[in-house]
Protein backbone atom coordinates (compact mmCIF):
# COMPACT_ATOMS: atom_id res chain seq x y z
CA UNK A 1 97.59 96.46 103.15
CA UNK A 2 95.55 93.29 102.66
CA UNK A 3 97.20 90.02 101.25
CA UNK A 4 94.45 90.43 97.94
CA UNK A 5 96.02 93.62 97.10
CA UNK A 6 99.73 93.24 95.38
CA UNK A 7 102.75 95.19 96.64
CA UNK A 8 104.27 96.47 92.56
CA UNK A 9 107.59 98.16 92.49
CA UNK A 10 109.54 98.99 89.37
CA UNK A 11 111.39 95.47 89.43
CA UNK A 12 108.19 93.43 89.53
CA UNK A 13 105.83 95.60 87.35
CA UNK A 14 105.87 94.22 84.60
CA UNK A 15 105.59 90.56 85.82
CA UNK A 16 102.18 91.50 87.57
CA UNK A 17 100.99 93.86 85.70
CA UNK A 18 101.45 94.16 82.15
CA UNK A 19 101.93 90.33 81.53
CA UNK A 20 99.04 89.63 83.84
CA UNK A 21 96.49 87.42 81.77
CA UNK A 22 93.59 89.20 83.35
CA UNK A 23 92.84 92.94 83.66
CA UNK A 24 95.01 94.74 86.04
CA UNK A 25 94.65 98.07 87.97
CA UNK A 26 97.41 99.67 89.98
CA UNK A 27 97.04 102.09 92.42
CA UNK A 28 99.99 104.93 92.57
CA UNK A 29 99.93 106.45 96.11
CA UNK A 30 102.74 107.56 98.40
CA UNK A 31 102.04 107.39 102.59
CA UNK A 32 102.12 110.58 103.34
CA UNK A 33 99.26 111.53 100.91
CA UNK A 34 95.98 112.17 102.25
CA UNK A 35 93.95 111.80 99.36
CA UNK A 36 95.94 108.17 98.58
CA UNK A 37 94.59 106.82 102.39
CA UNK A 38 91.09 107.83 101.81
CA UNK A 39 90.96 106.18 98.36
CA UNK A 40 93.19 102.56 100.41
CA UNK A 41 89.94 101.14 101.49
CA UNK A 42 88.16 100.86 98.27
CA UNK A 43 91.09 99.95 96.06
CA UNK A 44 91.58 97.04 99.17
CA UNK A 45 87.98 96.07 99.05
CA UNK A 46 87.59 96.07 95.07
CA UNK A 47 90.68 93.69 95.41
CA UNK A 48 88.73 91.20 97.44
CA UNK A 49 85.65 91.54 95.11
CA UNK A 50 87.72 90.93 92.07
CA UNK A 51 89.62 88.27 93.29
CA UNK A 52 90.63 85.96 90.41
CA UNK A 53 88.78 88.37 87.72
CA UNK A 54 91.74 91.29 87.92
CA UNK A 55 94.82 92.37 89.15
CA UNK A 56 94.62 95.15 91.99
CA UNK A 57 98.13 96.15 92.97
CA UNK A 58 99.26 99.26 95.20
CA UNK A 59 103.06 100.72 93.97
CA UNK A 60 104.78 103.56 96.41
CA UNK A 61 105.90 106.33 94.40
CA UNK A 62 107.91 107.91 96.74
CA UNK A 63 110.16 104.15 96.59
CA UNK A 64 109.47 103.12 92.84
CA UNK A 65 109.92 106.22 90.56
CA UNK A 66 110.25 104.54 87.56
CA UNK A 67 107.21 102.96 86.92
CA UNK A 68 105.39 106.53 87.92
CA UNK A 69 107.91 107.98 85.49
CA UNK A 70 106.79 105.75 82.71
CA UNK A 71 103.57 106.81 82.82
CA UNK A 72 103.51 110.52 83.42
CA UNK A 73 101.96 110.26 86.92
CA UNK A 74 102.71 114.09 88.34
CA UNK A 75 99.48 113.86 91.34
CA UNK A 76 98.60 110.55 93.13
CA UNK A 77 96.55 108.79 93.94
CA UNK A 78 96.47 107.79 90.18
CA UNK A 79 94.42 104.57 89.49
CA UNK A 80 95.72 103.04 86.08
CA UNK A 81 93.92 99.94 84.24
CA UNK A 82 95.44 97.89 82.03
CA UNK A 83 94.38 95.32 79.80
CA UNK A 84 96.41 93.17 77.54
CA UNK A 85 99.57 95.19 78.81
CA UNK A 86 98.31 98.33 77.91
CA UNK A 87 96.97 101.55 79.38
CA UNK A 88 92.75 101.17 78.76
CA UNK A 89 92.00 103.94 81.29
CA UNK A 90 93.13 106.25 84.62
CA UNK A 91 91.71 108.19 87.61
CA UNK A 92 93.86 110.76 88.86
CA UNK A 93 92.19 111.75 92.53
CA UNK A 94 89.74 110.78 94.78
CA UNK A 95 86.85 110.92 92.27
CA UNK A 96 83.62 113.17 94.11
CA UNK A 97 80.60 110.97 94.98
CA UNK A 98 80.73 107.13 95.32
CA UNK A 99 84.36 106.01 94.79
CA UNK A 100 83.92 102.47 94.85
CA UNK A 101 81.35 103.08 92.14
CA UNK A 102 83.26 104.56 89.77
CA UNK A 103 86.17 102.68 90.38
CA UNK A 104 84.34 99.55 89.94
CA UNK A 105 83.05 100.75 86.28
CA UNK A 106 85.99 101.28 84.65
CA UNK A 107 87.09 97.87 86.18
CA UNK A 108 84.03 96.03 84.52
CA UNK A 109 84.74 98.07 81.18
CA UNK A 110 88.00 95.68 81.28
CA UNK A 111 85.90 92.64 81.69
CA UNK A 112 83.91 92.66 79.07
């Protein structure tokens, strides 16, 4: 994982990402999920583009539960965005077409 993307678990969740005083998107993925390693590379390299501008953190379901709990997450990879503590949009998938794209839209949504 690169050193721009955050490591969230249950105990620091709410410290990085619902207090965070910028936009924040965490990524809900488990490592023995397909779908969650295809979708790694873009969450890692939206994390580098948005560096400073939002929060991009990666939680393990199969080790946090509770957070995944929380928020009703039944298939990963889930993407969640949050602004101002709240939930402001999801992506449950690998979305069809240009990932990165999509991703990166709802993540500007949050900026403006």
């Amino acid at each position: 994982m690169s050193d721009v993307v955050l490591t969230v678990n249950d105990t620091n969740f709410e410290e990085l990402i619902l207090r965070a005083s910028i936009p924040a998107l965490i990524d809900l993925w488990a490592p023995w999920c397909a779908p969650c390693r295809m979708i790694a590379p873009v969450v890692e390299e939206l994390a580098a583009d948005y560096q400073g501008k939002a929060v991009i953190g990666k939680l393990n379901v199969d080790e946090n539960s509770g957070v995944a709990s929380r928020y009703g997450v039944t298939s990963i990879p889930t993407l969640i965005f949050f602004k101002d503590g709240e939930v402001k949009d999801q992506m449950i998938g690998v979305p069809a077409g240009n990932a990165k794209r999509m991703i990166e839209d709802k993540l500007k949504n949050l900026l403006d």
